[in-house]
PDB file of N, CA and C in Angstrom:
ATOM      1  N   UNK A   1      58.621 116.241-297.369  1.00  0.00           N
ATOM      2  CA  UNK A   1      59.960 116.573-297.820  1.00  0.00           C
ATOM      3  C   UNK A   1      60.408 115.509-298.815  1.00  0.00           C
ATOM      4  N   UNK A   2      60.910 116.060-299.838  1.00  0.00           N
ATOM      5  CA  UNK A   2      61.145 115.134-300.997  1.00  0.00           C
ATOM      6  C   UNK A   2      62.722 114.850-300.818  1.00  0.00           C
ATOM      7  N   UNK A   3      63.185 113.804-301.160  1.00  0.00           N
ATOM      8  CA  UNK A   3      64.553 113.069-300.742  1.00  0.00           C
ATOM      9  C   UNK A   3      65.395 113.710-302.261  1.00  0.00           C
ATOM     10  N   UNK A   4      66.670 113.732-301.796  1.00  0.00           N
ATOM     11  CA  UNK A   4      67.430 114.611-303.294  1.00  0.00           C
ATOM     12  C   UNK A   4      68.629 113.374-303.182  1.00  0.00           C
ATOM     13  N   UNK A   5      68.668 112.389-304.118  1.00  0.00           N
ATOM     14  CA  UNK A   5      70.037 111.963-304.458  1.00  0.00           C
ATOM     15  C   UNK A   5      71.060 112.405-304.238  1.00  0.00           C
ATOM     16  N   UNK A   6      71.944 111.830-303.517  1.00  0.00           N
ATOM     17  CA  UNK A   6      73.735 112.263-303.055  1.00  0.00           C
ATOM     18  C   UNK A   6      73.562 112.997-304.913  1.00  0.00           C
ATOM     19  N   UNK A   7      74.099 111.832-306.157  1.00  0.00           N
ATOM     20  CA  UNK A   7      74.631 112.655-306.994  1.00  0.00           C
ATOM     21  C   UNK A   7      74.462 114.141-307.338  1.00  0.00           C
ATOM     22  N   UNK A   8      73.004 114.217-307.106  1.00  0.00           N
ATOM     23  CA  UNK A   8      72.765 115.923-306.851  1.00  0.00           C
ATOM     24  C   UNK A   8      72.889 116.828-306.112  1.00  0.00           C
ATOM     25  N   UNK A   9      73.231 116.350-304.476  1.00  0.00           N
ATOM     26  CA  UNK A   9      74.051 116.980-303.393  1.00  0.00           C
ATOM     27  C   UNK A   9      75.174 117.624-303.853  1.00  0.00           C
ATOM     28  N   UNK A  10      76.011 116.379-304.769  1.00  0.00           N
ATOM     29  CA  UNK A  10      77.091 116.361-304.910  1.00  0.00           C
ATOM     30  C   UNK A  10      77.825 117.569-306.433  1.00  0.00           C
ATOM     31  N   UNK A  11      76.679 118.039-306.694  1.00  0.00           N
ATOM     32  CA  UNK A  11      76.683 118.486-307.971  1.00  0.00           C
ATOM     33  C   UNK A  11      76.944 120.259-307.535  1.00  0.00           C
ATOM     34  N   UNK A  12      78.115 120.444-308.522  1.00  0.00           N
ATOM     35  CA  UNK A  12      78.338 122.351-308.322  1.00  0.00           C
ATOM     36  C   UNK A  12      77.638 123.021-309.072  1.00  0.00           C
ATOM     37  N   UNK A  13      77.027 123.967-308.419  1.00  0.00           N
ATOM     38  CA  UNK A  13      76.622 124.952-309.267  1.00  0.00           C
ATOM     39  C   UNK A  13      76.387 126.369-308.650  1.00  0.00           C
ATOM     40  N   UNK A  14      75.991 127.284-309.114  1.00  0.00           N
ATOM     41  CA  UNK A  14      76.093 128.457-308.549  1.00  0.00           C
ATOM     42  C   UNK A  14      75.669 128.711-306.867  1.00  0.00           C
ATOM     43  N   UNK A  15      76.053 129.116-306.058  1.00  0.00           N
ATOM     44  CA  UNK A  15      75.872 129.010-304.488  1.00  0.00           C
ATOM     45  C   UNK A  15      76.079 128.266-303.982  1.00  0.00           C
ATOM     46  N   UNK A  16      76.250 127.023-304.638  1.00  0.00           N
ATOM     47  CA  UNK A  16      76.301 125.634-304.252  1.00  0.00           C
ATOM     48  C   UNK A  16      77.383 125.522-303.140  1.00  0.00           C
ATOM     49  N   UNK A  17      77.524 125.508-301.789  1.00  0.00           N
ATOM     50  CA  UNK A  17      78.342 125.338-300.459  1.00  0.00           C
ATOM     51  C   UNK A  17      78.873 124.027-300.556  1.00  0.00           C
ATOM     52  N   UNK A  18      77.984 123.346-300.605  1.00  0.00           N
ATOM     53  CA  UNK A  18      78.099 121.406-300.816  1.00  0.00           C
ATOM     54  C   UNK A  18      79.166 121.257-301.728  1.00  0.00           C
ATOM     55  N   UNK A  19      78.693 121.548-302.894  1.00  0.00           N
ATOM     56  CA  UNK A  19      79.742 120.976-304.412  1.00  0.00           C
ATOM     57  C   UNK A  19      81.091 121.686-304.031  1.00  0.00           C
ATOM     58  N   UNK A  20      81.087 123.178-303.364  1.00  0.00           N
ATOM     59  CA  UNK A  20      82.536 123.551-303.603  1.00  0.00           C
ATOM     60  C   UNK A  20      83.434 123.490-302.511  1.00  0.00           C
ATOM     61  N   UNK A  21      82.456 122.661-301.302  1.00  0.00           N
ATOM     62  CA  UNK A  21      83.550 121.633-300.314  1.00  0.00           C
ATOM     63  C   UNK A  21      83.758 120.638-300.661  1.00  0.00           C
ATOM     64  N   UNK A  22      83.280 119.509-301.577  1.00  0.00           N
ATOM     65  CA  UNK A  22      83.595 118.728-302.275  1.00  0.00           C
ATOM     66  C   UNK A  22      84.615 118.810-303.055  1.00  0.00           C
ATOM     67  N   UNK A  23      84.673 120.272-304.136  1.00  0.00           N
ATOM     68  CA  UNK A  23      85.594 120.432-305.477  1.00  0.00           C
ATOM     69  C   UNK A  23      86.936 120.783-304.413  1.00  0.00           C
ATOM     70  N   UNK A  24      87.439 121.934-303.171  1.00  0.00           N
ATOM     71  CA  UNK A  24      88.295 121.829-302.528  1.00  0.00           C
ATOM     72  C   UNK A  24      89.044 120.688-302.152  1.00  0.00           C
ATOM     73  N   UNK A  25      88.127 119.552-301.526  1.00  0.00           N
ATOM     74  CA  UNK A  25      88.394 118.338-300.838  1.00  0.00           C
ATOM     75  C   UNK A  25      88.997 117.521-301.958  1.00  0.00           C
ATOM     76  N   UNK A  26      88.345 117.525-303.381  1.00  0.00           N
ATOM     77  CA  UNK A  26      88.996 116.994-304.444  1.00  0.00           C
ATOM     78  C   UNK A  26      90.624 117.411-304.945  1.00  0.00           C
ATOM     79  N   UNK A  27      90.395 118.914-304.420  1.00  0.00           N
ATOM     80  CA  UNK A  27      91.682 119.624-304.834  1.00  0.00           C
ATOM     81  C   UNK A  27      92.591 118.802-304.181  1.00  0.00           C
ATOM     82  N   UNK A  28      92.218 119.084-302.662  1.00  0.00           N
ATOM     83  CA  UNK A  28      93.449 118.489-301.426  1.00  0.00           C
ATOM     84  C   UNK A  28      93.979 117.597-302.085  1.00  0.00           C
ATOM     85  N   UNK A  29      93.015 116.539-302.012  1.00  0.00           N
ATOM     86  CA  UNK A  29      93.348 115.173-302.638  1.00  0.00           C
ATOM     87  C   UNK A  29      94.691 115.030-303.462  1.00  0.00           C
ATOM     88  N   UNK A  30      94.249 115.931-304.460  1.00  0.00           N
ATOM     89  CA  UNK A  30      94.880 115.598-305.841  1.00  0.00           C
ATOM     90  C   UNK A  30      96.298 116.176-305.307  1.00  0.00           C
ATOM     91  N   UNK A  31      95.980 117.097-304.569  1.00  0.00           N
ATOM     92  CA  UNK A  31      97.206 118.164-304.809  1.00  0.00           C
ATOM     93  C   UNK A  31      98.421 117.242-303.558  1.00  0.00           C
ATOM     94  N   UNK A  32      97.719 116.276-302.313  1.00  0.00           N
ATOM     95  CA  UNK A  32      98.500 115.818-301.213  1.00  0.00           C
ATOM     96  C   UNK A  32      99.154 114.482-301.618  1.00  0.00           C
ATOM     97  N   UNK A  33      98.444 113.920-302.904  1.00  0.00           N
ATOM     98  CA  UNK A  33      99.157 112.748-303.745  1.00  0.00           C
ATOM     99  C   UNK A  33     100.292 113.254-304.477  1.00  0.00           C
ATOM    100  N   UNK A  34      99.987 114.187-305.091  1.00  0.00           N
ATOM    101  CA  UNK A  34     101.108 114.701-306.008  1.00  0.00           C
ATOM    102  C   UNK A  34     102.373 114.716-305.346  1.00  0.00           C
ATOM    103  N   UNK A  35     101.985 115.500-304.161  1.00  0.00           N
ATOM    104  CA  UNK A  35     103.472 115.880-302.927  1.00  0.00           C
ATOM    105  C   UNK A  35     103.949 114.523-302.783  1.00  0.00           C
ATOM    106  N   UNK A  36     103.200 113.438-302.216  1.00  0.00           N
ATOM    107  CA  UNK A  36     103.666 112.273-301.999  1.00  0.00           C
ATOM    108  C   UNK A  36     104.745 111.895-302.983  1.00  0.00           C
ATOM    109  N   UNK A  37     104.077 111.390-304.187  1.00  0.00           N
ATOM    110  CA  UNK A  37     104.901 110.963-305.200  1.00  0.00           C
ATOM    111  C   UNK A  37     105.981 111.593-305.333  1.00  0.00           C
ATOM    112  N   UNK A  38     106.274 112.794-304.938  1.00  0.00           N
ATOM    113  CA  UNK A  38     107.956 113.005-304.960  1.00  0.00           C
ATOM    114  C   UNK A  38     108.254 112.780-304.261  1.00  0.00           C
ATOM    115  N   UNK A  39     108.056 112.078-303.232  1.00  0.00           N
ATOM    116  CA  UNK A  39     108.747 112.038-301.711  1.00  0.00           C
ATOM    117  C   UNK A  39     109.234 110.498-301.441  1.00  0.00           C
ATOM    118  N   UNK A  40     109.919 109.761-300.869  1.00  0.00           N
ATOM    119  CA  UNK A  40     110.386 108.444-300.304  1.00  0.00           C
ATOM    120  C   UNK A  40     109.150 108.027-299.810  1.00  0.00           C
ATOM    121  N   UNK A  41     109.353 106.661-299.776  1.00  0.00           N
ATOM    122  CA  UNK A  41     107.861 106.119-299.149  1.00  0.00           C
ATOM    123  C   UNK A  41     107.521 106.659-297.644  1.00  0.00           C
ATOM    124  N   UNK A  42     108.891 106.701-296.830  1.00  0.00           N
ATOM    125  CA  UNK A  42     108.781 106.727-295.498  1.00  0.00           C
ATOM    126  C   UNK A  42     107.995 108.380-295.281  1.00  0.00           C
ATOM    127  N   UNK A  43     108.785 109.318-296.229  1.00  0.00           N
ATOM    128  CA  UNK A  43     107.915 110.754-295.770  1.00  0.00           C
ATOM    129  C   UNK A  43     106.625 110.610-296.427  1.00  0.00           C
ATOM    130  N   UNK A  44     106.971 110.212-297.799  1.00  0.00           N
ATOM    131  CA  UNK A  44     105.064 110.249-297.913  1.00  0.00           C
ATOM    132  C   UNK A  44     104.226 109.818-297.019  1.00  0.00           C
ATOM    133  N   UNK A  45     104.201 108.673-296.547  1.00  0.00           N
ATOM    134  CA  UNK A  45     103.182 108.179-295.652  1.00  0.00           C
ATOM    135  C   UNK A  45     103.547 109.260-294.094  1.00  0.00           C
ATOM    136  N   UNK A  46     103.878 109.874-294.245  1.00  0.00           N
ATOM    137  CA  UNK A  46     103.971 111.066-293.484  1.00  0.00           C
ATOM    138  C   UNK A  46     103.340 112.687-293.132  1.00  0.00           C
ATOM    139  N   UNK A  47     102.596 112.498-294.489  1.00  0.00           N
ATOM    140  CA  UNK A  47     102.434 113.841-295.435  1.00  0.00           C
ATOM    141  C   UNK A  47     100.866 113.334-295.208  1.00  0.00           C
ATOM    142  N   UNK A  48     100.510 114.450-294.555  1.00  0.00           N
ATOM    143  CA  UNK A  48      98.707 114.059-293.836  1.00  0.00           C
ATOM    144  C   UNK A  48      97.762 114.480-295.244  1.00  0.00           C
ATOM    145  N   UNK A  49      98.336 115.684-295.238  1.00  0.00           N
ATOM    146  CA  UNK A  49      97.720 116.690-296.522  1.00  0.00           C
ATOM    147  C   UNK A  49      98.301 117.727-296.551  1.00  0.00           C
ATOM    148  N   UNK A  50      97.509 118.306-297.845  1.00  0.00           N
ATOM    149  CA  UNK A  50      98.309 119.480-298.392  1.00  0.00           C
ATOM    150  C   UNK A  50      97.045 120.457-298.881  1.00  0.00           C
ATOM    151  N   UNK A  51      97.682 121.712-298.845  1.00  0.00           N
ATOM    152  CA  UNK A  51      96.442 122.886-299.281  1.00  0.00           C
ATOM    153  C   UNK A  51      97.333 124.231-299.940  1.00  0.00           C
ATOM    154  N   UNK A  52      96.532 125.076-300.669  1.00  0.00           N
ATOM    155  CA  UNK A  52      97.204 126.226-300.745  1.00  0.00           C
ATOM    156  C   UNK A  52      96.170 127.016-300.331  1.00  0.00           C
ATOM    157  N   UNK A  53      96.959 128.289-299.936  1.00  0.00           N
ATOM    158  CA  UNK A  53      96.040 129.475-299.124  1.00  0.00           C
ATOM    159  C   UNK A  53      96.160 130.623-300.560  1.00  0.00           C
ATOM    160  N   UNK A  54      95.237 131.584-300.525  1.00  0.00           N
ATOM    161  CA  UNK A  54      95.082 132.232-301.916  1.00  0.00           C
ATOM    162  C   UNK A  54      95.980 133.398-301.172  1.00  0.00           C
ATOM    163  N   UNK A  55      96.947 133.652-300.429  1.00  0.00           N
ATOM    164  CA  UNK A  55      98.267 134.268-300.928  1.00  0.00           C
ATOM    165  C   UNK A  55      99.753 133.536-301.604  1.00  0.00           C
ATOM    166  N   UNK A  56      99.069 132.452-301.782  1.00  0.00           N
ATOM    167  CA  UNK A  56     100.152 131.336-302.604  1.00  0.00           C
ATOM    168  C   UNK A  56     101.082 130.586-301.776  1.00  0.00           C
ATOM    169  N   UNK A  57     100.817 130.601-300.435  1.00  0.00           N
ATOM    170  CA  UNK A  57     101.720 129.828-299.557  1.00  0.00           C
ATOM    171  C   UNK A  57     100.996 127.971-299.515  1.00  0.00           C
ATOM    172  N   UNK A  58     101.910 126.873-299.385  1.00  0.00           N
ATOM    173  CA  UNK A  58     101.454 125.556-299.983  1.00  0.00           C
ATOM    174  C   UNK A  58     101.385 125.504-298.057  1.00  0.00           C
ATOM    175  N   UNK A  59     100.345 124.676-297.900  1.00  0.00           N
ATOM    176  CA  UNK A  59     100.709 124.425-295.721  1.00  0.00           C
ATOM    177  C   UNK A  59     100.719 123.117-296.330  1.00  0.00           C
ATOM    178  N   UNK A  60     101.697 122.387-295.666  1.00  0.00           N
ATOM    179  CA  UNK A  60     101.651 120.583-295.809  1.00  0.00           C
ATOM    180  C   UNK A  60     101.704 120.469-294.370  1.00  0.00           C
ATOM    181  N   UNK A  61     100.487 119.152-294.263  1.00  0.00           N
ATOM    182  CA  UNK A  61     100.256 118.827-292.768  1.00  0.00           C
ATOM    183  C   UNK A  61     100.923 117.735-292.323  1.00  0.00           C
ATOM    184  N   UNK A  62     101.901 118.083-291.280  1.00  0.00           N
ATOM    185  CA  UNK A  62     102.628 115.949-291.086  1.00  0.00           C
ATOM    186  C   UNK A  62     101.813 115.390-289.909  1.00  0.00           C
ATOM    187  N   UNK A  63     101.974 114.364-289.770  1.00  0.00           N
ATOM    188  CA  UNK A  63     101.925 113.834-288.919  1.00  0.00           C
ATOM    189  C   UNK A  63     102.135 113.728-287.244  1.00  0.00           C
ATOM    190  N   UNK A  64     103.506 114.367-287.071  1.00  0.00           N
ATOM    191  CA  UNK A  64     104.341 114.614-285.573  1.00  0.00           C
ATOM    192  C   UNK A  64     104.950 115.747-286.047  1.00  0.00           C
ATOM    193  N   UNK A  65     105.094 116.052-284.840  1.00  0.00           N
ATOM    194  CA  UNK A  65     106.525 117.617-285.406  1.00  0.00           C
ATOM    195  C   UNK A  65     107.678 117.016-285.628  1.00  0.00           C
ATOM    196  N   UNK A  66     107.941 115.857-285.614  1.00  0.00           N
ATOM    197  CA  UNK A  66     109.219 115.223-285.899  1.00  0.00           C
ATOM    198  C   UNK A  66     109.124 115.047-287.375  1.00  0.00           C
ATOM    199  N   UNK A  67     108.205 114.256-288.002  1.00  0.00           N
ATOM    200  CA  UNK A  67     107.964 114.503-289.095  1.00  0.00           C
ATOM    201  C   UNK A  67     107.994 115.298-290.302  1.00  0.00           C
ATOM    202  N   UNK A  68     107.622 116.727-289.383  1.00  0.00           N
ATOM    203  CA  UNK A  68     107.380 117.983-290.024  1.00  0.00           C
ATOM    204  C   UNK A  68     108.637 118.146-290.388  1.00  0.00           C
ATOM    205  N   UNK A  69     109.759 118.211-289.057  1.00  0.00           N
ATOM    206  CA  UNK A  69     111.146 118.708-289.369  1.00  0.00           C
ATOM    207  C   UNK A  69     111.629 118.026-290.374  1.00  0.00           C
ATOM    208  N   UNK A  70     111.342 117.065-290.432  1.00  0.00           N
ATOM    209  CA  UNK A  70     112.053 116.151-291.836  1.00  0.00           C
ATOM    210  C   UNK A  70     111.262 116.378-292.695  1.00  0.00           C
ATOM    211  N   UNK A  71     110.078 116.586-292.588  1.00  0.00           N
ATOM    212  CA  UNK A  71     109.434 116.905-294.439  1.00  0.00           C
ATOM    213  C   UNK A  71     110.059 118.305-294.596  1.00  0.00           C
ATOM    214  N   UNK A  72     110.795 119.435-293.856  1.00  0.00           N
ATOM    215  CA  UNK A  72     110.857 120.754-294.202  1.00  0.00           C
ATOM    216  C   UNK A  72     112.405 120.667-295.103  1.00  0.00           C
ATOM    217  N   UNK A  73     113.290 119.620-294.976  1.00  0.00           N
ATOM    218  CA  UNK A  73     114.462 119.366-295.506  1.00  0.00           C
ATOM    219  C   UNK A  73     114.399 119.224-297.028  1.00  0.00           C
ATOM    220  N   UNK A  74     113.105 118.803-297.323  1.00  0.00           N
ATOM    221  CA  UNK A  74     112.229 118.421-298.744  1.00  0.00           C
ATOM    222  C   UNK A  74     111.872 119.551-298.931  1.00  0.00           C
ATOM    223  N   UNK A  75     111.345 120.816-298.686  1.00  0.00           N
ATOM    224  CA  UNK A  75     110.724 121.796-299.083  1.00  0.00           C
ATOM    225  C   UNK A  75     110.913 122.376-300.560  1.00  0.00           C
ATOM    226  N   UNK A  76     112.172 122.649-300.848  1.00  0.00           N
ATOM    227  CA  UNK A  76     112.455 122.264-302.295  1.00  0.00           C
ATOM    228  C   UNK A  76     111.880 121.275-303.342  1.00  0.00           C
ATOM    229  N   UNK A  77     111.921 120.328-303.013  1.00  0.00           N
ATOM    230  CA  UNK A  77     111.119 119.285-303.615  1.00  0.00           C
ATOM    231  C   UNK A  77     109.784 119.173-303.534  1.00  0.00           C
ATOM    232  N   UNK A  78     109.467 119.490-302.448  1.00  0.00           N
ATOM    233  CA  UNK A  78     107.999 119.709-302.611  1.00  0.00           C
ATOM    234  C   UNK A  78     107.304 120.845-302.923  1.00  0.00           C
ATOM    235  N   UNK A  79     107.999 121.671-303.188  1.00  0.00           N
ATOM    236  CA  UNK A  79     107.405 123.171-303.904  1.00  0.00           C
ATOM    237  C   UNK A  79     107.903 122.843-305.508  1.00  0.00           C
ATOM    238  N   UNK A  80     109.086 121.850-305.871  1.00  0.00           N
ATOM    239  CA  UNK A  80     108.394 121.520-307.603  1.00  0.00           C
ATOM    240  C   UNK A  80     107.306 120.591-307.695  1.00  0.00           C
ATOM    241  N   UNK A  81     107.029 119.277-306.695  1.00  0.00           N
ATOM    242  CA  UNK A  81     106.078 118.781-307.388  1.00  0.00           C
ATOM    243  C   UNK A  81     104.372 119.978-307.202  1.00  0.00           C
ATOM    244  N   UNK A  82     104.555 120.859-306.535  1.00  0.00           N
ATOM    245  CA  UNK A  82     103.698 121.698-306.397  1.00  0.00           C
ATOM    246  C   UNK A  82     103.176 122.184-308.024  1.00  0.00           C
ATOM    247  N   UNK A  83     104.715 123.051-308.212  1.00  0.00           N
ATOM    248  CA  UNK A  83     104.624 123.436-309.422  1.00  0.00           C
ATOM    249  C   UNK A  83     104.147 122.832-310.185  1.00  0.00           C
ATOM    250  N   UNK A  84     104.968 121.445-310.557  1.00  0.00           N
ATOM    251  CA  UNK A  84     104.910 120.531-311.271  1.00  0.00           C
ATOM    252  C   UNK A  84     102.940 120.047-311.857  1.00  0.00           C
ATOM    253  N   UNK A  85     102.209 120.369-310.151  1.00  0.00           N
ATOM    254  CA  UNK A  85     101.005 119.751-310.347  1.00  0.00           C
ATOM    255  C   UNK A  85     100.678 121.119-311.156  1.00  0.00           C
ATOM    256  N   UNK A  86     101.137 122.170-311.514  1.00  0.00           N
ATOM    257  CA  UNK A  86      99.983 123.548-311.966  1.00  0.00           C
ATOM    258  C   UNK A  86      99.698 124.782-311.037  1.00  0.00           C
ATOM    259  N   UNK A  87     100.503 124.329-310.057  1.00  0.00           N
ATOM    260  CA  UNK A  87     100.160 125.513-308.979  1.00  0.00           C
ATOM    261  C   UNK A  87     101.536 126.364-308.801  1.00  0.00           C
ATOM    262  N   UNK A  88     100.956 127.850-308.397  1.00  0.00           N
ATOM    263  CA  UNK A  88     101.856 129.288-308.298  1.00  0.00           C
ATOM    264  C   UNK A  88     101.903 129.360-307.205  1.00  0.00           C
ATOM    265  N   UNK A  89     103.294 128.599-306.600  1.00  0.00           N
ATOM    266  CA  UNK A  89     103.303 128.711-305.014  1.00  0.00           C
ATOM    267  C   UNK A  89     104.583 129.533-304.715  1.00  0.00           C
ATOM    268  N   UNK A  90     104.232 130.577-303.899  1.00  0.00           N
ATOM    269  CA  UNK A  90     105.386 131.241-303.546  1.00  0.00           C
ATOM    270  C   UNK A  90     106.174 130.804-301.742  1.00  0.00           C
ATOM    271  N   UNK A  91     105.684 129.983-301.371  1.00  0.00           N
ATOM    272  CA  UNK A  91     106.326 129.449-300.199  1.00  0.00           C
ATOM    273  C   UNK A  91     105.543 128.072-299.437  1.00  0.00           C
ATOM    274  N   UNK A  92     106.388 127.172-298.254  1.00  0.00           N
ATOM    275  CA  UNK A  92     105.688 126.567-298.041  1.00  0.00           C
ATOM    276  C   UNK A  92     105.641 126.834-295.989  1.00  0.00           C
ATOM    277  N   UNK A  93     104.959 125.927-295.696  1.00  0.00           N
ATOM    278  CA  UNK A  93     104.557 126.330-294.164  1.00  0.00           C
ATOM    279  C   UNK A  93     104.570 124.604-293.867  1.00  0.00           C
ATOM    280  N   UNK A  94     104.683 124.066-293.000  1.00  0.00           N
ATOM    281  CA  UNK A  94     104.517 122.878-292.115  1.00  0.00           C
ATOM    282  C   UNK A  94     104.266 122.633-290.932  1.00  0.00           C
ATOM    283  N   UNK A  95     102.867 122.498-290.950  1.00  0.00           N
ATOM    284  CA  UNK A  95     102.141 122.364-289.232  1.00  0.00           C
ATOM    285  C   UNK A  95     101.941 121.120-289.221  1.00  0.00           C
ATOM    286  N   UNK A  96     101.311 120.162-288.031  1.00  0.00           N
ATOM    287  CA  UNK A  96     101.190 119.210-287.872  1.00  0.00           C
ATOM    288  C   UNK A  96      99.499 118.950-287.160  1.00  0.00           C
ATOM    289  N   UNK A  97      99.406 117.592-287.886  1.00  0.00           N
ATOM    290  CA  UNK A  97      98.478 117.154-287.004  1.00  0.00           C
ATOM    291  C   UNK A  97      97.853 117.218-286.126  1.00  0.00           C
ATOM    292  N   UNK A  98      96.429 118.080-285.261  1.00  0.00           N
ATOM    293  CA  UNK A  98      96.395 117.985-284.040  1.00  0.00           C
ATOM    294  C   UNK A  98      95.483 116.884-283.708  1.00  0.00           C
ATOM    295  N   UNK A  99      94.767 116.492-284.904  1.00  0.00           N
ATOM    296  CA  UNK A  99      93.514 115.806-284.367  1.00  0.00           C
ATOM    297  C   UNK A  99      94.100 114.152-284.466  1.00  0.00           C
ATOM    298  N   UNK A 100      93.837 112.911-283.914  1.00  0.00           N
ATOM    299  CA  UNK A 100      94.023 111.515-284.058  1.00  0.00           C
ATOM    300  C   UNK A 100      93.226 111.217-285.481  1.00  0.00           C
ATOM    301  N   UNK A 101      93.915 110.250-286.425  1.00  0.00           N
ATOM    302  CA  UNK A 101      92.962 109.923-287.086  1.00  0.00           C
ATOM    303  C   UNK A 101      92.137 108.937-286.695  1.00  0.00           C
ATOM    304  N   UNK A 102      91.090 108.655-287.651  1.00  0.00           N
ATOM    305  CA  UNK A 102      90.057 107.925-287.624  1.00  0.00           C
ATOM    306  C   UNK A 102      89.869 106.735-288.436  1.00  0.00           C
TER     307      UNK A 102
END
């Protein structure tokens, strides 16, 4: 068995499963910073992640359900920096955390 370099693991291309959990995971990324930056320090560091589902709803993940309730007061705000990043979001959702991080 011949050994394949991460960079080529890491590489998309047609069928490619690997690259386009990667290019998602990149999305999250980009898309759960963006939310941050509109937010106060205290909710950002609150704000686990963020995703959109392809009926256009944004789910932002908090931390506690206490959390949640206070990031949902923002929902406005966080559906422009949504926009703001390029995305057609027609609503948002706020679940929380189940797993501990790591």
């Amino acid at each position: 068995m011949s050994i394949i370099p991460l960079e080529k693991l890491l590489e998309e291309g047609p069928g490619d499963h690997l690259g386009k959990i990667v290019h998602i995971a990149r999305n999250m990324g980009e898309l759960t910073e963006a939310l941050r930056a509109g937010l106060s320090e205290d909710l950002a560091a609150q704000l686990v992640a963020a995703a959109t589902r392809e009926n256009g709803e944004l789910v932002v993940v908090a931390s506690s359900s206490a959390w949640a309730a206070r990031l949902r007061f923002e929902t406005a705000s966080i559906l422009a920096s949504a926009q703001r990043h390029g995305l057609d979001v027609s609503g948002c959702r706020f679940i929380v955390q189940t797993s501990p991080e790591l």
